[in-house]
C-alpha atoms as a PDB file:
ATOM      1  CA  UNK A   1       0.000   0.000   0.000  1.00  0.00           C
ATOM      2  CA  UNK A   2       2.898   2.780   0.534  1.00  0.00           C
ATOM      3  CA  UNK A   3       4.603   1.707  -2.728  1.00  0.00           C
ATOM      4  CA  UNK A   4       1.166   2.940  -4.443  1.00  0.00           C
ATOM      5  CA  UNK A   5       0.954   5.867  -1.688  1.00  0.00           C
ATOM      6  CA  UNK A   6       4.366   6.778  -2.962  1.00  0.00           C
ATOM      7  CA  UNK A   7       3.368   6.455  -6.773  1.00  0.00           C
ATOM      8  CA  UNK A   8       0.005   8.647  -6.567  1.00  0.00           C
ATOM      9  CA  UNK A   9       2.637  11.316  -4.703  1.00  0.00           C
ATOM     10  CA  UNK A  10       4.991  11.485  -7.363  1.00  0.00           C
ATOM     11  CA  UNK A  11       2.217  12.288  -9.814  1.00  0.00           C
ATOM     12  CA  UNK A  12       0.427  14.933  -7.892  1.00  0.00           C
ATOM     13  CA  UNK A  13       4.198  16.333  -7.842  1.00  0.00           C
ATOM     14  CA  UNK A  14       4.933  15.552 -11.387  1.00  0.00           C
ATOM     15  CA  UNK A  15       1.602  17.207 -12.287  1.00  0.00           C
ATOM     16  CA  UNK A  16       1.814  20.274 -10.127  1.00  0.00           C
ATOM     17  CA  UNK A  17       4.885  20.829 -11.712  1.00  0.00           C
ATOM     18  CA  UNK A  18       3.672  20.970 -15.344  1.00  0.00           C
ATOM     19  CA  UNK A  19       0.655  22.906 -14.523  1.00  0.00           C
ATOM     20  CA  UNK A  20       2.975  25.552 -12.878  1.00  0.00           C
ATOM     21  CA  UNK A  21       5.590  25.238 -16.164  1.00  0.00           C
ATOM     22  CA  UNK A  22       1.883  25.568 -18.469  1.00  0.00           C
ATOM     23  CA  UNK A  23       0.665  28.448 -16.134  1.00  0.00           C
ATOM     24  CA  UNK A  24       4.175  30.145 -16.552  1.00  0.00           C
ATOM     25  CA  UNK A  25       4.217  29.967 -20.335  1.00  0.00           C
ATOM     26  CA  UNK A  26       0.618  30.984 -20.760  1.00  0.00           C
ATOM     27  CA  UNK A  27       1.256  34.365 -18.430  1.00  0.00           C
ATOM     28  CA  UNK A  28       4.484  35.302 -20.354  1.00  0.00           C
ATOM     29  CA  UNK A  29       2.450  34.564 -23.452  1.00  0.00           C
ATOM     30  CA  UNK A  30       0.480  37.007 -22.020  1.00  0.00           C
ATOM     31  CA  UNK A  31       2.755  39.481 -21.422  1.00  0.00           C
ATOM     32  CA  UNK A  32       3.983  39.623 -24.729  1.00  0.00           C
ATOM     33  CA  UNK A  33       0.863  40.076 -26.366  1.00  0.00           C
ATOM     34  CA  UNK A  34       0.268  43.218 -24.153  1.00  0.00           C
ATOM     35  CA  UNK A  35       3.889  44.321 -25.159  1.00  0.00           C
ATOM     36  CA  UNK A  36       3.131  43.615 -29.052  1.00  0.00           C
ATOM     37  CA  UNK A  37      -0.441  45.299 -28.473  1.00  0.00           C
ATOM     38  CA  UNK A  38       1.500  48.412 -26.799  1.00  0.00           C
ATOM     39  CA  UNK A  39       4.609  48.406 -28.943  1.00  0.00           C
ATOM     40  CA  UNK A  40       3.605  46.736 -32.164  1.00  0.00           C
ATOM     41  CA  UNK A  41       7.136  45.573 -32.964  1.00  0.00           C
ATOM     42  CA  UNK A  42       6.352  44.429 -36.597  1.00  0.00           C
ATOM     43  CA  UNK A  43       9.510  42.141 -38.335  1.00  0.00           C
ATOM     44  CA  UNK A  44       7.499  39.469 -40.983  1.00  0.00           C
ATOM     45  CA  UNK A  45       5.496  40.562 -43.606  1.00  0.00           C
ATOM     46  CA  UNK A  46       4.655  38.386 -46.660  1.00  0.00           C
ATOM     47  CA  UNK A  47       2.757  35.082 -47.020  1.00  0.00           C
ATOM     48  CA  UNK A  48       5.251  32.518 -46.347  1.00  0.00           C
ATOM     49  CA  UNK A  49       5.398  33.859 -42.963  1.00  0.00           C
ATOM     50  CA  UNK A  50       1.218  33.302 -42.490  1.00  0.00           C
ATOM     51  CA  UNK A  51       2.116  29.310 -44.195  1.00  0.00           C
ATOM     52  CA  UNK A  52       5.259  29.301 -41.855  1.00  0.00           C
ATOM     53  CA  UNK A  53       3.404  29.992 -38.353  1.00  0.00           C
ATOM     54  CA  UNK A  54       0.094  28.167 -39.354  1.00  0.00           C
ATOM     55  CA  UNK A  55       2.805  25.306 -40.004  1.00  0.00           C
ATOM     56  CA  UNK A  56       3.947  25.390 -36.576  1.00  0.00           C
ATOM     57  CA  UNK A  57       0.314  26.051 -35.160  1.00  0.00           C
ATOM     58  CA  UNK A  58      -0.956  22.914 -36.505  1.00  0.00           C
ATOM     59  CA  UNK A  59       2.377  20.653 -35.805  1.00  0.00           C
ATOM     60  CA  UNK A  60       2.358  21.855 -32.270  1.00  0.00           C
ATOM     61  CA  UNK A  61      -0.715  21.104 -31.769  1.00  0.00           C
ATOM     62  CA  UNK A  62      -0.552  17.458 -32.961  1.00  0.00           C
ATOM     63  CA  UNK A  63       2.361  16.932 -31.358  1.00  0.00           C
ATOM     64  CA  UNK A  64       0.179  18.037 -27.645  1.00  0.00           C
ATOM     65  CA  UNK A  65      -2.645  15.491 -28.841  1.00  0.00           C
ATOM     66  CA  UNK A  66       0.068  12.629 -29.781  1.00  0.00           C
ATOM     67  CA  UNK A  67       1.900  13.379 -26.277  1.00  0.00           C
ATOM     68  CA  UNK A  68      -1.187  13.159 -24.448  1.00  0.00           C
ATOM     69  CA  UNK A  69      -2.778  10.014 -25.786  1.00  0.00           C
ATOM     70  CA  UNK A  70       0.426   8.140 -25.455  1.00  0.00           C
ATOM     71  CA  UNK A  71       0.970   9.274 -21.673  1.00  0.00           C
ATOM     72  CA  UNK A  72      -2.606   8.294 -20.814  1.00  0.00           C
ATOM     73  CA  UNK A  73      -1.883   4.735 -22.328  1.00  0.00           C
ATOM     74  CA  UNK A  74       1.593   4.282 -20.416  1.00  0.00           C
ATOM     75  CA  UNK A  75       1.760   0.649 -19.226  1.00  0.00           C
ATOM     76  CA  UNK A  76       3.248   1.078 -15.775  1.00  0.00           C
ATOM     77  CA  UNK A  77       4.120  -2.999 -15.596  1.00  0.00           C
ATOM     78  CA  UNK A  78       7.335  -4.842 -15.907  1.00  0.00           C
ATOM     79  CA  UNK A  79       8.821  -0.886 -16.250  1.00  0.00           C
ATOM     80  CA  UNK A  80      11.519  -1.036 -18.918  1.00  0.00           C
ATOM     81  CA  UNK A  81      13.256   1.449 -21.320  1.00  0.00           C
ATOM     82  CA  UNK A  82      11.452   0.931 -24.080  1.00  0.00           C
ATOM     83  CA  UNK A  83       8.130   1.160 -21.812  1.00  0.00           C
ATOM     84  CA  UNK A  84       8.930   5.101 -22.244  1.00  0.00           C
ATOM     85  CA  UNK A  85       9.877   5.358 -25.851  1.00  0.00           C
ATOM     86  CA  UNK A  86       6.130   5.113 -27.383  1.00  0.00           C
ATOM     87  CA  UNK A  87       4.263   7.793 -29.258  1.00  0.00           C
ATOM     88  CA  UNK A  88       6.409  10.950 -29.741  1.00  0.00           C
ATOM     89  CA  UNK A  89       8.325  10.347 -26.660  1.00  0.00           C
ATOM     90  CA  UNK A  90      10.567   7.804 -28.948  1.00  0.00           C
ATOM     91  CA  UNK A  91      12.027  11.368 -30.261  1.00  0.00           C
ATOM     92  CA  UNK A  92      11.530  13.760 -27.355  1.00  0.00           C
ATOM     93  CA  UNK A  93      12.066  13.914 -24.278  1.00  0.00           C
ATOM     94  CA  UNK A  94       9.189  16.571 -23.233  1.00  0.00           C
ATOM     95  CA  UNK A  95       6.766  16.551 -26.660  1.00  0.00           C
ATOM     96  CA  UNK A  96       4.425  18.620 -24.223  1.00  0.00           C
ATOM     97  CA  UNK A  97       6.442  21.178 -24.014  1.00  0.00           C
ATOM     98  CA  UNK A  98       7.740  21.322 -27.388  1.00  0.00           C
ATOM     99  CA  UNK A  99       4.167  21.418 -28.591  1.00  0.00           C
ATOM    100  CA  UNK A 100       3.370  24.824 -26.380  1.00  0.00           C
ATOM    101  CA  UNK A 101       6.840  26.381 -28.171  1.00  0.00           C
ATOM    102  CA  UNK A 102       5.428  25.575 -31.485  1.00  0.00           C
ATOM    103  CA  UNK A 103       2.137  26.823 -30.714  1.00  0.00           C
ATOM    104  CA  UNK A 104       3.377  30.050 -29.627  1.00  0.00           C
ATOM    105  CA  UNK A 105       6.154  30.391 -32.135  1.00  0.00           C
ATOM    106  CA  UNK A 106       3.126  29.803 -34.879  1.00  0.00           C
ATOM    107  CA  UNK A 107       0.941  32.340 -33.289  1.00  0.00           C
ATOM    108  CA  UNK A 108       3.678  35.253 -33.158  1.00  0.00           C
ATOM    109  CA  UNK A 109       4.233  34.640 -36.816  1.00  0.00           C
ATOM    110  CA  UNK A 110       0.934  34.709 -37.724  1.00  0.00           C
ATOM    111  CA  UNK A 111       0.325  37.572 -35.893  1.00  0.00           C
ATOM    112  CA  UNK A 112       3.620  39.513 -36.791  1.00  0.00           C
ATOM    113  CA  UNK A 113       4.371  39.521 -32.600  1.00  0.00           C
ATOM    114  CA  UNK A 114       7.950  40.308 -32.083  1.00  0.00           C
ATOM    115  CA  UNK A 115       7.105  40.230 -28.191  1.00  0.00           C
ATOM    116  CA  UNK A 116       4.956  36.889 -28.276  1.00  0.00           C
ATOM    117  CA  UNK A 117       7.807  34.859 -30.002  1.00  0.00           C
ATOM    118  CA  UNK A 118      10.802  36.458 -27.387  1.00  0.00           C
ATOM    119  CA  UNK A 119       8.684  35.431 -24.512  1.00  0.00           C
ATOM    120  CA  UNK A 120       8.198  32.402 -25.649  1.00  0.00           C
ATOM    121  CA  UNK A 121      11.414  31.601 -26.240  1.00  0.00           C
ATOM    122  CA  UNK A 122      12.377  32.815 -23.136  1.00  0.00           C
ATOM    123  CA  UNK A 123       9.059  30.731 -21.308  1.00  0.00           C
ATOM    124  CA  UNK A 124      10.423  27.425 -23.057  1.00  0.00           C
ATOM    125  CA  UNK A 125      13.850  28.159 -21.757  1.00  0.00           C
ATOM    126  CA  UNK A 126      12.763  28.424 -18.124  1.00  0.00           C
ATOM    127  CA  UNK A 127      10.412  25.530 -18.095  1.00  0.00           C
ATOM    128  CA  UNK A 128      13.421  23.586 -19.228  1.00  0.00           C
ATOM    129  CA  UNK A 129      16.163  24.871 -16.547  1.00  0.00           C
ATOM    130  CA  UNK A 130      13.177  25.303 -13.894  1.00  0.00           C
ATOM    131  CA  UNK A 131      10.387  22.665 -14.085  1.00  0.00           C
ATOM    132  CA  UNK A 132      11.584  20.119 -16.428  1.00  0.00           C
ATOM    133  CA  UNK A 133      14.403  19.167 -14.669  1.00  0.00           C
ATOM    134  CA  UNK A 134      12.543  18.566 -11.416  1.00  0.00           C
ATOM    135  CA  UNK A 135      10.012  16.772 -13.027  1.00  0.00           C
ATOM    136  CA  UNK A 136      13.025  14.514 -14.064  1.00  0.00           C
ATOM    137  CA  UNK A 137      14.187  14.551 -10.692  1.00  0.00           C
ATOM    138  CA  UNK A 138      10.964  13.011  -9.428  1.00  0.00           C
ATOM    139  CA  UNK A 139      10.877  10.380 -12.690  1.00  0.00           C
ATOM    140  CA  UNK A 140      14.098   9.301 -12.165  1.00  0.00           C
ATOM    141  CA  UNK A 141      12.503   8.588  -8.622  1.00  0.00           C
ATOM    142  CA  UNK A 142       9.540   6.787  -9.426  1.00  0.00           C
ATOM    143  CA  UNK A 143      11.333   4.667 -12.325  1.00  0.00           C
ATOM    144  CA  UNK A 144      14.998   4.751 -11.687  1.00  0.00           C
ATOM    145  CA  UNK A 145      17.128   2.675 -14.483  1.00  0.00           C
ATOM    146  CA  UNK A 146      15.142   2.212 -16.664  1.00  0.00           C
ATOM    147  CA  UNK A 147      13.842   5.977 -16.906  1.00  0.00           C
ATOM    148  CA  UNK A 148      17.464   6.972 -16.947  1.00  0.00           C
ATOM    149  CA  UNK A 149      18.237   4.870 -19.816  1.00  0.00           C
ATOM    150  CA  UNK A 150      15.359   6.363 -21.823  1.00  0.00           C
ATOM    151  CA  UNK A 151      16.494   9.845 -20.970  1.00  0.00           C
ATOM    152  CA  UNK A 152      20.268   8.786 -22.523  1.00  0.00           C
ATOM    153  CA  UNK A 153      18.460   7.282 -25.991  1.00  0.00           C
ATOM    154  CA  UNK A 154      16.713  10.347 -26.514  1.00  0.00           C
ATOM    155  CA  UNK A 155      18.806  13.910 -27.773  1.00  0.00           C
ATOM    156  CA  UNK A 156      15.759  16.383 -27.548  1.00  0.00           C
END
């Protein structure tokens, strides 16, 4: 009973810690949509830019869906390495998170928002020095060796 006690803690952790990276990204989005609204920093014009951030609207957004479907079909028995490299975790190590960048990247192209793409690069930056790497922390936890091993296999 504690070994499942332990489990259901590590997830309210793991999933606290998301919803606070996802709450950060979505206020600095924000923020730089008030900038752009305020400044109007303008840098692509033309119609391959609209193609270009629609591109990266709709990939991120797949990639969120994919992420999601595989993580809610994890098997959690006889844990191995390979038990983590389904879906589009076989590529990346956070497709969550990836998926938010493209979003945002898509929509400040689309939108010609100098602000809205800095802050998100600068939101995807600090959920990967900040949350990410405690929600690896508390993986490598839960999983150990064979989490550890996935994490090595996979460059992104």
């Amino acid at each position: 009973m504690e070994s499942k006690n332990k489990g259901n803690v590590q997830n309210q952790k793991i999933h606290k810690i998301l919803a606070h990276s996802h709450a950060m990204q979505f206020i600095l989005f924000l923020f730089g949509f008030c900038l752009d609204l305020i400044f109007g920093v303008k840098f692509f014009t033309g119609p391959a830019f609209l193609w270009t951030g629609m591109l990266f609207l709709i990939l991120g957004t797949i990639l969120i869906f994919w992420a999601q479907y595989t993580s809610h079909h994890f098997n959690k028995e006889n844990i191995n390495k390979e038990s983590f490299s389904k879906g589009p975790y076989r590529y990346i190590k956070n497709p969550t998170n990836w998926g938010i960048f493209f979003m945002i990247l898509g929509f400040g192209i689309i939108t010609n928002s100098f602000f809205v793409i800095l802050f998100g690069i600068i939101s995807s930056l600090i959920a990967k020095l900040v949350f990410l790497d405690k929600e690896k922390e508390i993986l490598t936890e839960k999983y150990g060796d064979p989490y550890l091993e996935y994490r090595k296999s996979v460059k992104f």
